[in-house]
Protein backbone atom coordinates (compact mmCIF):
# COMPACT_ATOMS: atom_id res chain seq x y z
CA UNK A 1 113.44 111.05 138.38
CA UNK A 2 112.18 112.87 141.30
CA UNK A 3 112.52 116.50 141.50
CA UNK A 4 112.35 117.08 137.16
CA UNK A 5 109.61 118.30 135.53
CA UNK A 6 107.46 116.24 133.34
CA UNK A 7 108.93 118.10 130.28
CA UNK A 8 112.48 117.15 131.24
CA UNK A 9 112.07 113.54 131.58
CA UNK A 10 110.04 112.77 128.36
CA UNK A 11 111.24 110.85 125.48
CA UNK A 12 108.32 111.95 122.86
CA UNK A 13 109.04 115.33 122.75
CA UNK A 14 108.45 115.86 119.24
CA UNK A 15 105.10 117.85 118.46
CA UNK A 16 103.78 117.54 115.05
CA UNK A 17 100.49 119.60 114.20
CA UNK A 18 98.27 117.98 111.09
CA UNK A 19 95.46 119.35 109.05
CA UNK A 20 92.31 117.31 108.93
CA UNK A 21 88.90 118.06 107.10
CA UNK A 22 85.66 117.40 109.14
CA UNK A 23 85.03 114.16 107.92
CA UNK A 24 88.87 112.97 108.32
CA UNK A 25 88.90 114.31 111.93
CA UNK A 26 85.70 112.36 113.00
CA UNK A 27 86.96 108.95 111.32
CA UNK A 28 90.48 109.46 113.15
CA UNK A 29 88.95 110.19 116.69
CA UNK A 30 86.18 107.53 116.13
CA UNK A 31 88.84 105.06 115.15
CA UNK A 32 91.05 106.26 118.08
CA UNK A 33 87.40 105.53 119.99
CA UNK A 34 87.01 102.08 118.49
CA UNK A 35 90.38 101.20 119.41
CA UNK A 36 90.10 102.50 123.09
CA UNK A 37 93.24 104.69 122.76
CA UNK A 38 93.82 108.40 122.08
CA UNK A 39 94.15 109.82 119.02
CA UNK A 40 98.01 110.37 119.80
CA UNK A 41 98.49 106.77 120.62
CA UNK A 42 96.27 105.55 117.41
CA UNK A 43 98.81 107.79 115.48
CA UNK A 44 101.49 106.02 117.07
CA UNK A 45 100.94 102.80 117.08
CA UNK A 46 100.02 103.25 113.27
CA UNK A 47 103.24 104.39 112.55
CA UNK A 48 104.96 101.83 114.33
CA UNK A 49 103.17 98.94 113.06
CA UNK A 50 102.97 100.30 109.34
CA UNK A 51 104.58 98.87 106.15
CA UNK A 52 106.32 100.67 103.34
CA UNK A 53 104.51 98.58 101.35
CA UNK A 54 101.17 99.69 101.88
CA UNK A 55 102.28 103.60 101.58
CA UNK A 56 101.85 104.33 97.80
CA UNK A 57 104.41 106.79 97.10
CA UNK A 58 104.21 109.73 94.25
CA UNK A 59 106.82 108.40 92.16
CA UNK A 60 104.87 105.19 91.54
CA UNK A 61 101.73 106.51 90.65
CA UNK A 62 103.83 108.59 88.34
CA UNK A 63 106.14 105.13 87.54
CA UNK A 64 102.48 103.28 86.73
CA UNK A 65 101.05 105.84 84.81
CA UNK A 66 103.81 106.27 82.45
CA UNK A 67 103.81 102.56 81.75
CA UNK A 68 100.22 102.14 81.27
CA UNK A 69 99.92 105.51 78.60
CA UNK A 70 103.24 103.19 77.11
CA UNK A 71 101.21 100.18 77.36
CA UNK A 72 97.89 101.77 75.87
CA UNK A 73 99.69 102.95 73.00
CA UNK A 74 101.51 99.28 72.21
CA UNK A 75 97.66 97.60 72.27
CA UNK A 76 96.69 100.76 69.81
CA UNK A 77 99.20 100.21 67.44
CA UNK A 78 98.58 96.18 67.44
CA UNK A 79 95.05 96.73 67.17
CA UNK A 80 95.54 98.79 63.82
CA UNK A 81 97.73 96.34 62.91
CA UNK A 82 100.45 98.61 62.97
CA UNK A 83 104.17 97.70 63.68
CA UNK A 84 105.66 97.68 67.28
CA UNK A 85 109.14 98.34 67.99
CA UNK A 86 111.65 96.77 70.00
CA UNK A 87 112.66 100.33 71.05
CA UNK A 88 109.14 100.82 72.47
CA UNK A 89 108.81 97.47 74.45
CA UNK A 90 112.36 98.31 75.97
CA UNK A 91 110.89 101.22 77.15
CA UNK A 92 108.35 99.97 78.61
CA UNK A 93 109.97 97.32 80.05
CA UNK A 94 112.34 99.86 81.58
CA UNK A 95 109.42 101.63 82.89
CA UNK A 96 108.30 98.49 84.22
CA UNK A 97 111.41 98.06 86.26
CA UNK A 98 111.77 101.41 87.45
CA UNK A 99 107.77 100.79 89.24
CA UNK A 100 109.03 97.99 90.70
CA UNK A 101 112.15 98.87 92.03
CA UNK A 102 110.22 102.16 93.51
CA UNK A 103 107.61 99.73 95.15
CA UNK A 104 110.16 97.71 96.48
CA UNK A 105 112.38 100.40 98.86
């Protein structure tokens, strides 16, 4: 609108300010580079086209690990030909579940 300063008529007008080591900083701004944008608009258009899917989250990894230790100590046990419970391959089941309903939101 004529008359308004740039700062009144913008829609991004949230800042965000990021940490980046040397070698994270001159991938980003040769990737912005490569892609013939800025760095702000790589960031952008990143976030925009990303999916969930591809952004592990901390409570998988944690969700994974806690099944595999589970699993690892199943294969242990059946290896010494020791006894498996059903209580223990619920639990791992559950564990299973509960990494799969975390990948899925």
């Amino acid at each position: 609108m004529p008359g308004q300063p740039g700062s009144e008529t913008r829609f991004r007008n949230h800042v965000r300010t990021t940490r980046w080591s040397d070698q994270e900083f001159e991938y980003l701004q040769n990737l912005a580079a490569y892609s013939g944008c800025s760095v702000s608009e790589l960031l952008r258009r990143l976030v925009v086209r990303a999916d969930r899917q591809i952004i592990i989250s901390r409570g998988l990894v944690h969700q994974v690990t806690k099944l595999g230790t589970n699993v690892n100590q199943i294969a242990k046990k059946l290896n010494s030909e020791q006894p498996v419970s059903a209580d223990e391959l619920t639990a791992a089941y559950q564990q299973l579940l509960k990494a799969v309903n975390i990948a899925r939101s």
